[in-house]
C-alpha atoms as a PDB file:
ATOM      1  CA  UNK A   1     148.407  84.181  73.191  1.00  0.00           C
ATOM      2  CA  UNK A   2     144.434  84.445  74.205  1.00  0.00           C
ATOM      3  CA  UNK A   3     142.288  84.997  71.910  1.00  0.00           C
ATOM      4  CA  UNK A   4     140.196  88.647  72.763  1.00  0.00           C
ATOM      5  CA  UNK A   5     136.670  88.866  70.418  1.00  0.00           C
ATOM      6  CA  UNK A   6     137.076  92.331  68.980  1.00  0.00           C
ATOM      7  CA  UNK A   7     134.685  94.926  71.036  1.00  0.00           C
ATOM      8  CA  UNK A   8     132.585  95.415  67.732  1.00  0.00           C
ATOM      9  CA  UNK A   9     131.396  92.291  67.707  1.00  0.00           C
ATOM     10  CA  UNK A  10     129.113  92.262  70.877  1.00  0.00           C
ATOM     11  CA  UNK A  11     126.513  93.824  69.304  1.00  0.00           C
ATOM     12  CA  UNK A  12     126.295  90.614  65.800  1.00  0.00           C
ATOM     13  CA  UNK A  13     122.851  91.427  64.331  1.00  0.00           C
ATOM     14  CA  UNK A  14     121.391  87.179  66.096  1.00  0.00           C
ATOM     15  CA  UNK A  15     121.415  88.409  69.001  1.00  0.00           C
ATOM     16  CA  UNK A  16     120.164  92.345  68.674  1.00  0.00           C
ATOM     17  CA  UNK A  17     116.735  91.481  67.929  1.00  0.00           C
ATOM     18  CA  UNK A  18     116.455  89.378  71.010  1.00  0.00           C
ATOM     19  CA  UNK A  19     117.443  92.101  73.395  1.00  0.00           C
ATOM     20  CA  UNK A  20     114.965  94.519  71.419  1.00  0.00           C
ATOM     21  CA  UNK A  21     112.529  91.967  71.940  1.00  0.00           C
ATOM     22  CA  UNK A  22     113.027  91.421  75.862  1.00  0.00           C
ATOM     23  CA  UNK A  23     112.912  95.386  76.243  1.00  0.00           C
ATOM     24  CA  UNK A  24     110.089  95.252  74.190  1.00  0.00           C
ATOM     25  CA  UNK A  25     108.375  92.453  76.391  1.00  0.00           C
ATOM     26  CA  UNK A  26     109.894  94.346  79.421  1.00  0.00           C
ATOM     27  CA  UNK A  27     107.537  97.864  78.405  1.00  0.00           C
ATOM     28  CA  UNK A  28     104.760  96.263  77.485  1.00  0.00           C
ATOM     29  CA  UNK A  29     104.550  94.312  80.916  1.00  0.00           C
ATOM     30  CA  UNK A  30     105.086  97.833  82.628  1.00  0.00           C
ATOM     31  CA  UNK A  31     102.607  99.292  80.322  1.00  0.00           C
ATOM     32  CA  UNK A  32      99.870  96.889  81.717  1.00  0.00           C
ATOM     33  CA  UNK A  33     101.042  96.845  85.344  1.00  0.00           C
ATOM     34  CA  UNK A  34     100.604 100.523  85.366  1.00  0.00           C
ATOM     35  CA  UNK A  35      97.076 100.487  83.664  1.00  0.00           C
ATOM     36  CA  UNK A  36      95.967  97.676  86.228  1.00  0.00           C
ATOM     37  CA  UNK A  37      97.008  99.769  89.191  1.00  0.00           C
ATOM     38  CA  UNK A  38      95.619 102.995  87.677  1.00  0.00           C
ATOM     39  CA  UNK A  39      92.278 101.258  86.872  1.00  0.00           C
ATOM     40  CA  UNK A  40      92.642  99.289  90.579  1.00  0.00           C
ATOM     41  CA  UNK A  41      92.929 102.885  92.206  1.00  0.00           C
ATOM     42  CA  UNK A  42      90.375 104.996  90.665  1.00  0.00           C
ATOM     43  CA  UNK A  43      87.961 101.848  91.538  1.00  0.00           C
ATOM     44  CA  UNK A  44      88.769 102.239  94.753  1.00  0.00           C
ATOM     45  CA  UNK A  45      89.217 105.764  94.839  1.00  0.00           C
ATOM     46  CA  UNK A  46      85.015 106.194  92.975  1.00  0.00           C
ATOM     47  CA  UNK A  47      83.996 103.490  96.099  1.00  0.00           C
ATOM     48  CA  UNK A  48      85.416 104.942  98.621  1.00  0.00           C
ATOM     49  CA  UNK A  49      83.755 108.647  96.986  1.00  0.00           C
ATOM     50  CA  UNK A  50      80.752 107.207  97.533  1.00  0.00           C
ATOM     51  CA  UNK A  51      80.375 105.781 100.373  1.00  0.00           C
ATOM     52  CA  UNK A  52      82.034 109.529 101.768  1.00  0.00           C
ATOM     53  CA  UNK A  53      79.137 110.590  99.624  1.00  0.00           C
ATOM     54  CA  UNK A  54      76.034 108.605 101.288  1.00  0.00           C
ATOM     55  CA  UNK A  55      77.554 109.875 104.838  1.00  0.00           C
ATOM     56  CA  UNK A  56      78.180 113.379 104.066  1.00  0.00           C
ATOM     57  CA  UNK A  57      75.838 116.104 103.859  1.00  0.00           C
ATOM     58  CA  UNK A  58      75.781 120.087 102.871  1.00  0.00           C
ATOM     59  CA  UNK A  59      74.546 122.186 105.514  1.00  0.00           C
ATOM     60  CA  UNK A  60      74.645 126.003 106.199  1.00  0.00           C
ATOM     61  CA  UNK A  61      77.144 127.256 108.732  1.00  0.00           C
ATOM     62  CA  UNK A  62      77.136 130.602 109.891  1.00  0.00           C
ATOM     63  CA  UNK A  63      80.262 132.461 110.704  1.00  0.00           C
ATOM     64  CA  UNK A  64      80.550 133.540 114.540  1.00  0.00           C
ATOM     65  CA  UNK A  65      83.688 135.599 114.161  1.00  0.00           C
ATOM     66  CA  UNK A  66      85.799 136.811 111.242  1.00  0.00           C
ATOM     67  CA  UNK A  67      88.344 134.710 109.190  1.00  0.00           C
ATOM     68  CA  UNK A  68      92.326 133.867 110.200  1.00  0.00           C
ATOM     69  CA  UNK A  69      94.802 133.048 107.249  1.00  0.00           C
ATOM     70  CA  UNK A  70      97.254 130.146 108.125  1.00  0.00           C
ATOM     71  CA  UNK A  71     100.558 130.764 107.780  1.00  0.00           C
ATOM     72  CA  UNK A  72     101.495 129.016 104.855  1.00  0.00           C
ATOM     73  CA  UNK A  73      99.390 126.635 102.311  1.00  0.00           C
ATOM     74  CA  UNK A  74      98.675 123.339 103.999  1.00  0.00           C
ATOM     75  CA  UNK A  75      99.594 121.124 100.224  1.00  0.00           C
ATOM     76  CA  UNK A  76     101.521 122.168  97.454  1.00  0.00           C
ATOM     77  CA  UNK A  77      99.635 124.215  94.581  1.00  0.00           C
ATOM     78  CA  UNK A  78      96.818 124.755  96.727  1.00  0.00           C
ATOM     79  CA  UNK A  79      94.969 127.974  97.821  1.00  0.00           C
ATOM     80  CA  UNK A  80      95.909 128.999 101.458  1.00  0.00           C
ATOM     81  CA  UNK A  81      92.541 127.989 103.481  1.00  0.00           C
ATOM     82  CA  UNK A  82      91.547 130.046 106.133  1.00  0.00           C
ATOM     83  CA  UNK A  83      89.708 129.355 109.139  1.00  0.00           C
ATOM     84  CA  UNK A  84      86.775 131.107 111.076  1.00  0.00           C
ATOM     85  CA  UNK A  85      84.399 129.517 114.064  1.00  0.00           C
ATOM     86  CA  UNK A  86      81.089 129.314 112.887  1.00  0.00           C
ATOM     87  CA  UNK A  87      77.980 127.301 113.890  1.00  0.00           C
ATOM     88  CA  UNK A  88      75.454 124.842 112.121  1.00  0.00           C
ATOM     89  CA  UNK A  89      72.351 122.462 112.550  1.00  0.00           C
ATOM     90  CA  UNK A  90      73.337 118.915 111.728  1.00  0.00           C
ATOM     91  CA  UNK A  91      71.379 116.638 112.475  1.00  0.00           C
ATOM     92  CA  UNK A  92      68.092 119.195 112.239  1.00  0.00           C
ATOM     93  CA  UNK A  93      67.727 120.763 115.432  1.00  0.00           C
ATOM     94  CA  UNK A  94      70.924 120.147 117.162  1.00  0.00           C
ATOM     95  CA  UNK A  95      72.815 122.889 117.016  1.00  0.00           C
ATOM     96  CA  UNK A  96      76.837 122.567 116.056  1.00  0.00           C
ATOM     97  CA  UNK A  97      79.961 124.664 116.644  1.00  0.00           C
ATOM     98  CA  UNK A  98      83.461 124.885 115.617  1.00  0.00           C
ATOM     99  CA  UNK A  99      86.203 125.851 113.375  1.00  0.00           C
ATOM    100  CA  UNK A 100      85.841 125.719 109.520  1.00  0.00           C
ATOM    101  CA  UNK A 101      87.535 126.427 106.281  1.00  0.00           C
ATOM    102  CA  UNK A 102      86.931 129.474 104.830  1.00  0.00           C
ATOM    103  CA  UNK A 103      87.839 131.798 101.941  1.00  0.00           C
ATOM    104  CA  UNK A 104      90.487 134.549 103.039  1.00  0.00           C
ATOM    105  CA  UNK A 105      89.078 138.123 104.869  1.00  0.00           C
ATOM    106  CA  UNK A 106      85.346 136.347 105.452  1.00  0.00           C
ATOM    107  CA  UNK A 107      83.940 138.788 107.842  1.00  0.00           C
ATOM    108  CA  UNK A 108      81.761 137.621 110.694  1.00  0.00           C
ATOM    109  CA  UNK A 109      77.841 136.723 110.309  1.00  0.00           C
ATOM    110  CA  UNK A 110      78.503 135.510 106.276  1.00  0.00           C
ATOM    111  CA  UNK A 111      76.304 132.138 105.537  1.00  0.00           C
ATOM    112  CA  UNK A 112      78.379 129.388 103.762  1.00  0.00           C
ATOM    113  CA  UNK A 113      77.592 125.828 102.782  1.00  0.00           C
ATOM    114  CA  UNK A 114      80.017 122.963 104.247  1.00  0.00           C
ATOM    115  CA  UNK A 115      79.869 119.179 104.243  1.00  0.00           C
ATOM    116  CA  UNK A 116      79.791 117.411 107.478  1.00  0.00           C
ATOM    117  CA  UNK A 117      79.278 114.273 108.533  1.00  0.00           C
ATOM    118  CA  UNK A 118      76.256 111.753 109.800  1.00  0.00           C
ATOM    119  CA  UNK A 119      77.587 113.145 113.168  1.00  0.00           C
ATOM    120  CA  UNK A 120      77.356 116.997 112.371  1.00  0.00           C
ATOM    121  CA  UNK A 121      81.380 116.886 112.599  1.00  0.00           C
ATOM    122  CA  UNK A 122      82.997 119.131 109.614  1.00  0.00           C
ATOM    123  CA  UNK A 123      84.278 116.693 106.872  1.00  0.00           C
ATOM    124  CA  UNK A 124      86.418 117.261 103.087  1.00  0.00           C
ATOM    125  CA  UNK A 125      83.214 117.312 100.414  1.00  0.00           C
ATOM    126  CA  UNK A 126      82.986 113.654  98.535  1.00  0.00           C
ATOM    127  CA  UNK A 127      86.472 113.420  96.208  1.00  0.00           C
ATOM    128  CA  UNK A 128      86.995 115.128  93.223  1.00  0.00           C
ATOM    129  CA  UNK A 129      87.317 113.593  89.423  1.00  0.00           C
ATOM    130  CA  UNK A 130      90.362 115.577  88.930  1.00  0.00           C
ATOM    131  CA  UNK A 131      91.812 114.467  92.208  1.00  0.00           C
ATOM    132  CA  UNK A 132      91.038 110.774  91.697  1.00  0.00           C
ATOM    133  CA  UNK A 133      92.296 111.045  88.091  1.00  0.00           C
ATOM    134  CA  UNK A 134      95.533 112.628  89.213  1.00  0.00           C
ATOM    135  CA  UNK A 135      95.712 109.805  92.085  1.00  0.00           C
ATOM    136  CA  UNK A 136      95.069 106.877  89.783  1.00  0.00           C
ATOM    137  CA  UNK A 137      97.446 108.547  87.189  1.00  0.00           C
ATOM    138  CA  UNK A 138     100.579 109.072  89.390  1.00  0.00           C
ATOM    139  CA  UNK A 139      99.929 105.676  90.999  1.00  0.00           C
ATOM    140  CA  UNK A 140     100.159 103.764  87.494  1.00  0.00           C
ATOM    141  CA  UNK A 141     102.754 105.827  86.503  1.00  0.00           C
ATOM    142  CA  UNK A 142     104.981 105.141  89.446  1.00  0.00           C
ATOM    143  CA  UNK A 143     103.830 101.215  88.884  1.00  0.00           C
ATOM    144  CA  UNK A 144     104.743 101.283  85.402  1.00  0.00           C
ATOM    145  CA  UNK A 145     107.942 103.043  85.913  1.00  0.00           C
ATOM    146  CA  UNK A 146     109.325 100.635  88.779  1.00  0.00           C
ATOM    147  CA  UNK A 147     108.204  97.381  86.702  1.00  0.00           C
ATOM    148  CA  UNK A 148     110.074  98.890  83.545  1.00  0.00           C
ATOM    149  CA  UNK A 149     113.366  99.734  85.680  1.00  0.00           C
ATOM    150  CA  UNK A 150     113.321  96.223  87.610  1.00  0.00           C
ATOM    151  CA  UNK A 151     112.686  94.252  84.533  1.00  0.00           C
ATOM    152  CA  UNK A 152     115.065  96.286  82.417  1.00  0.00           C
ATOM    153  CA  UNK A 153     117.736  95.849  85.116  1.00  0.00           C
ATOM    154  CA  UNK A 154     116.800  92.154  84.926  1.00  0.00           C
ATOM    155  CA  UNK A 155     117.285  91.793  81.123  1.00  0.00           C
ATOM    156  CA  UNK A 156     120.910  93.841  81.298  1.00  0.00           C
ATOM    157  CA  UNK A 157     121.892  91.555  84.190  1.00  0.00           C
ATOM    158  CA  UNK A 158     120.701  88.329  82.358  1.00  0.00           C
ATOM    159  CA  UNK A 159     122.736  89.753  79.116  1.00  0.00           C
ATOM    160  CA  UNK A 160     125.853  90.331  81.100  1.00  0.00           C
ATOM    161  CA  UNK A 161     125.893  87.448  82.532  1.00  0.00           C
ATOM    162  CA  UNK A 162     125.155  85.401  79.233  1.00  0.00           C
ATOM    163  CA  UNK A 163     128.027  87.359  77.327  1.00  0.00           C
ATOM    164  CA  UNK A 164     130.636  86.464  80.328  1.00  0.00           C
ATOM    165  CA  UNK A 165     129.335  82.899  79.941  1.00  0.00           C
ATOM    166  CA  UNK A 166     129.840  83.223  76.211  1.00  0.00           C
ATOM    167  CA  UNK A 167     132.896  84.591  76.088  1.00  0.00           C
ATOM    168  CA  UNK A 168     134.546  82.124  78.860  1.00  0.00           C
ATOM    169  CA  UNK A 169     133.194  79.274  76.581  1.00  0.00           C
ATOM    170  CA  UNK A 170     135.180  80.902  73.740  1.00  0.00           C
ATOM    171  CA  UNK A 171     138.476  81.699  75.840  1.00  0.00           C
ATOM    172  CA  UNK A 172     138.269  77.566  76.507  1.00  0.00           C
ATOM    173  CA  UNK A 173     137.503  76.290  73.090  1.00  0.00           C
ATOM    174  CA  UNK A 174     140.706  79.263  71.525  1.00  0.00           C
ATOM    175  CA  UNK A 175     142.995  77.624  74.327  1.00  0.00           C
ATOM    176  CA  UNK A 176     142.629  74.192  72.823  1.00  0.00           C
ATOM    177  CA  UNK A 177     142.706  75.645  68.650  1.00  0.00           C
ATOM    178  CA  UNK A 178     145.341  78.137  69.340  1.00  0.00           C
ATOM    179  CA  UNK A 179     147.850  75.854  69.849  1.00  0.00           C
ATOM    180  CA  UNK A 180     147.454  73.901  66.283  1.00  0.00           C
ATOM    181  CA  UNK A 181     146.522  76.699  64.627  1.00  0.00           C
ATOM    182  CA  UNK A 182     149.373  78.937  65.330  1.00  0.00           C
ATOM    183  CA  UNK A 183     151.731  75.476  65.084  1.00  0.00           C
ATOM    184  CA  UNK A 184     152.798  76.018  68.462  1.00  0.00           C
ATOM    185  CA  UNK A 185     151.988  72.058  68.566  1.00  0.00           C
ATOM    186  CA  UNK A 186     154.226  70.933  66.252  1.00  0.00           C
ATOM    187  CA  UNK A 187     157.385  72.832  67.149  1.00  0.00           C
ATOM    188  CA  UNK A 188     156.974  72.660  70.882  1.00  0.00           C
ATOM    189  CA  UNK A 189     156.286  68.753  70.580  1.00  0.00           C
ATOM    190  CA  UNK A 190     159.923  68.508  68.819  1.00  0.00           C
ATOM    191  CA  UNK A 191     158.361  66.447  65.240  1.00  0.00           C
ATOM    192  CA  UNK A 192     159.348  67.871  62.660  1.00  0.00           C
ATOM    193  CA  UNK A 193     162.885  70.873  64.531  1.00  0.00           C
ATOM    194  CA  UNK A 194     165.088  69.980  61.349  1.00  0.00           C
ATOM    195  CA  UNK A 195     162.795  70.587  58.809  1.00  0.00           C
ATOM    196  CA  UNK A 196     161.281  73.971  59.818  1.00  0.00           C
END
C-alpha cells in the first residue's frame, strides 16, 4: 500500500507565503525592467528628436497641381495623407520640386509649410511627445510583460519540480514506515503466527 498525500494538502500555509513572495519578487522585477526600458526609449527617442530637429527646417512649398488621396491610410488610426507636387527653396535660392503630403482636395497654387531636410529633401517634422510617450510606453509594457511571464513560468517550474522532489522523498521514507506501522513486519517475518 503507497502512501498518496491527500490533494488538499499541497497548498500547507509554510510554504504559501513563499510562492506569494517569489510572484511578488517576480512583478516587482518586471515592474522595473519595464520602467528601465520605457525611460531607456524615450531617452533615445528625445535624442534622436533632436538631432532630427537641428537638421530639419520649415519652409514654404507651393502646390504645382491639385491633391490625390491614397487609397487607403498608410498606419492604423491615422488620417489618410494625400499627396500633391509642389515646389520650394531650400537651401535659399535653390529651387526644389517634388511630391508632398497634403491635406485631402488641396487645390493647386495653395502655400503650405513642410519640414525638409539640410538637403532641401521632404522629411517627417521632429517627433512628437505623444508619439514618443506612446513608443516608450508600449516598449516597457511589452518588457515588463515578457519578464513577468518568463519569471512566473520560472517560479511554477521551480515549484513543480520541488513538489515532485518532495513528494518522491515522502513515497521513500512511507515505503520503509509502512511496513512496521501497518505490522506487515511482524506477520510477514513469521515472529509472533501463533499468537496473532
Amino acid at each position: 500500500m503507497l502512501y498518496h498525500e491527500p490533494s488538499g494538502s499541497r497548498t500547507t500555509l509554510p510554504r504559501t507565503p513563499a510562492r506569494r513572495v517569489a510572484l511578488v519578487f517576480v512583478l516587482m522585477i518586471a515592474v522595473i525592467c519595464g520602467a528601465v526600458v520605457a525611460g531607456s526609449l524615450w531617452t533615445a527617442g528625445a535624442k534622436a528628436d533632436r538631432e532630427r530637429a537641428v537638421h530639419s527646417h520649415q519652409v514654404t512649398a507651393t502646390t504645382t497641381g491639385p491633391a490625390k488621396d491614397p487609397p487607403v491610410a498608410t498606419r492604423f488610426g491615422s488620417k489618410p495623407q494625400a499627396v500633391a507636387p509642389a515646389v520650394w527653396e531650400q537651401p535659399e535660392h535653390v529651387r526644389r520640386s517634388g511630391t508632398i503630403n497634403v491635406p485631402p482636395q488641396t487645390p493647386q497654387g495653395r502655400a503650405l509649410t513642410i519640414w525638409v531636410d539640410d538637403a532641401g529633401a521632404p522629411t517627417r517634422p521632429p517627433g512628437d511627445v505623444a508619439d514618443r510617450a506612446f513608443t516608450s510606453l508600449s516598449g516597457g509594457m511589452a518588457a515588463a510583460g515578457a519578464v513577468g511571464v518568463t519569471g512566473t513560468a520560472v517560479v511554477f517550474l521551480v515549484r513543480r519540480r520541488t513538489e515532485g522532489h518532495r513528494l518522491a522523498a515522502w513515497e521513500r521514507e512511507w515505503e520503509q514506515v509502512e511496513p512496521v506501522w501497518s505490522g506487515r513486519l511482524r506477520r510477514g517475518s513469521g515472529a509472533g503466527d501463533g499468537d496473532d
